[in-house]
C-alpha atoms as a PDB file:
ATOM      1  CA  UNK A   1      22.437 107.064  30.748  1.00  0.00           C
ATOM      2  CA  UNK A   2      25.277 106.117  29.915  1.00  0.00           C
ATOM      3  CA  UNK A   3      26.262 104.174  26.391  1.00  0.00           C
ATOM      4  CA  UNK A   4      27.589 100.170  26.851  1.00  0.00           C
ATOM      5  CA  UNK A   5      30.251  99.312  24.231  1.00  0.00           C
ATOM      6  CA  UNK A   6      30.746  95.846  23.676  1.00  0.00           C
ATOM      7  CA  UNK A   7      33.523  94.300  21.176  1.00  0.00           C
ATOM      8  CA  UNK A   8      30.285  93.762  18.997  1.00  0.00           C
ATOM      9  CA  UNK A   9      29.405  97.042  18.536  1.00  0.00           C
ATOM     10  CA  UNK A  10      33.264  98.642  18.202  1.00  0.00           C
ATOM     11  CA  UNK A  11      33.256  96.103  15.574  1.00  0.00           C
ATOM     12  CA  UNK A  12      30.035  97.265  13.522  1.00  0.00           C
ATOM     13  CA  UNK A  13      31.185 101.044  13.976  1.00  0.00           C
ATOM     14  CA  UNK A  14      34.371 100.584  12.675  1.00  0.00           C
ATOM     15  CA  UNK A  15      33.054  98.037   9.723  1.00  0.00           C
ATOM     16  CA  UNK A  16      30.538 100.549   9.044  1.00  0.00           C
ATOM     17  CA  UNK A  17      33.091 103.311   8.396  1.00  0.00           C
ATOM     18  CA  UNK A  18      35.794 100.942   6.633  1.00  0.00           C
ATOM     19  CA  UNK A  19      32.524  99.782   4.368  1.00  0.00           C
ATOM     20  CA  UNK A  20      31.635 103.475   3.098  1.00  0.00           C
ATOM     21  CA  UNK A  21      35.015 104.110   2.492  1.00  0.00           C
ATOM     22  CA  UNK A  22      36.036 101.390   0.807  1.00  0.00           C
ATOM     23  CA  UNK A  23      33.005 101.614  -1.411  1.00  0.00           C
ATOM     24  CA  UNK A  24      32.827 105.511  -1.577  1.00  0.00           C
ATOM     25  CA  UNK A  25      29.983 108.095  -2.142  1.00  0.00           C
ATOM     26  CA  UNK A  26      30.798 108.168  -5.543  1.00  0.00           C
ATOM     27  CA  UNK A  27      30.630 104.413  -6.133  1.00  0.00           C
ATOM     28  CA  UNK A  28      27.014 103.940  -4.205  1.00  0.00           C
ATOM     29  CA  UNK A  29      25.800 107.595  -5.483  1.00  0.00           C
ATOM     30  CA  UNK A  30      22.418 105.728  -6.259  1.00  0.00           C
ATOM     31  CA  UNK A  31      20.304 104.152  -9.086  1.00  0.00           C
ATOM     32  CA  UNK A  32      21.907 105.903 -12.446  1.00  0.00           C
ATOM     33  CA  UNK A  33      18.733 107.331 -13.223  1.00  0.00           C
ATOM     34  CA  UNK A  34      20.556 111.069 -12.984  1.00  0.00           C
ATOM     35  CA  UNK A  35      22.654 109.839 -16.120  1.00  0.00           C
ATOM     36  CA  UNK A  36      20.557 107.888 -17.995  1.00  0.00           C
ATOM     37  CA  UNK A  37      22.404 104.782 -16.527  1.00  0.00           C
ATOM     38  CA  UNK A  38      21.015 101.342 -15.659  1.00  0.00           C
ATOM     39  CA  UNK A  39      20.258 100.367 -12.211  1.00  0.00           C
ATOM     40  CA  UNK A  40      23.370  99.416 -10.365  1.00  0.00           C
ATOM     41  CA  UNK A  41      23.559  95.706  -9.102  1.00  0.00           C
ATOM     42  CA  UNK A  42      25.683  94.011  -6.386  1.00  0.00           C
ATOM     43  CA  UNK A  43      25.857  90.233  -6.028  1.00  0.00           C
ATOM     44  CA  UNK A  44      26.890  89.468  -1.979  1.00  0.00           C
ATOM     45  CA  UNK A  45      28.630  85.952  -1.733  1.00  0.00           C
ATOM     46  CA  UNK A  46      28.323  85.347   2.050  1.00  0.00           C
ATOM     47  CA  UNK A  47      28.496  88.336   3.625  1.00  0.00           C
ATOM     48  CA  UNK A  48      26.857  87.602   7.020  1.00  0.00           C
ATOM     49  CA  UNK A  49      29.498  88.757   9.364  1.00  0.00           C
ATOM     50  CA  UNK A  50      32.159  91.280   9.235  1.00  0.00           C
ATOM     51  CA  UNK A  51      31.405  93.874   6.419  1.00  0.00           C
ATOM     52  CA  UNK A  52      28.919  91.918   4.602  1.00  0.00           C
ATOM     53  CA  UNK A  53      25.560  93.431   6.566  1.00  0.00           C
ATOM     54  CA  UNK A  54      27.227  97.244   6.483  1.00  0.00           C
ATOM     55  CA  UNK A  55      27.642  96.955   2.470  1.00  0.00           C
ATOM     56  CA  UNK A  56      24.243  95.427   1.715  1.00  0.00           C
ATOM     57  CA  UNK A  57      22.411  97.838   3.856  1.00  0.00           C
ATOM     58  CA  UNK A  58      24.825 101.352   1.928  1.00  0.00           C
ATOM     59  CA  UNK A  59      24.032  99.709  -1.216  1.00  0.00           C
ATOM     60  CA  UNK A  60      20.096  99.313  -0.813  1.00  0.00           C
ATOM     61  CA  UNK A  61      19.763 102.878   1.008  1.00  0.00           C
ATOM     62  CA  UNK A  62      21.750 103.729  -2.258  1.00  0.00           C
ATOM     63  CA  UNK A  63      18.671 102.491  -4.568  1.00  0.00           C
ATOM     64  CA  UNK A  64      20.835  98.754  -5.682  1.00  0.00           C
ATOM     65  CA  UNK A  65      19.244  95.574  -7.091  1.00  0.00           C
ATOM     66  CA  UNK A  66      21.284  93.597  -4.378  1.00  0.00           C
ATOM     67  CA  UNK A  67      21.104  89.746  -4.511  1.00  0.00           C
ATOM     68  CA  UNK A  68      22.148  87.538  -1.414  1.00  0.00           C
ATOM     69  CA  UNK A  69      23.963  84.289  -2.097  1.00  0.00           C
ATOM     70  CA  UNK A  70      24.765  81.970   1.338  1.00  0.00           C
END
């Protein structure tokens, strides 16, 4: 079976990519328990389209107190 690429899904792919390296492993490398750190927060002002989705769901799988604001 073959896969159907759509602009949609180019899109996501790409934004998912651009998203992890604008951000960068070290930068979501999880909660700061390891150091002794306090939990890392991220605020998201909009976010529904474009990168927004992508960098909410890196910085939850990262262990982030992330807070939506639309």
């Amino acid at each position: 079976m073959s896969q159907i690429f759509t602009r949609r899904t180019i899109l996501s792919a790409a934004s998912t990519g651009a998203a992890s390296a604008a951000l960068g492993s070290h930068v979501l490398a999880g909660d700061g328990s390891q150091d002794g750190g306090p939990k890392k927060r991220l605020l998201m002002l909009g976010g529904t389209a474009f990168l927004g989705p992508q960098i909410v769901h890196a910085a939850l799988d990262a262990g982030w107190d992330v807070t939506l604001f639309n």
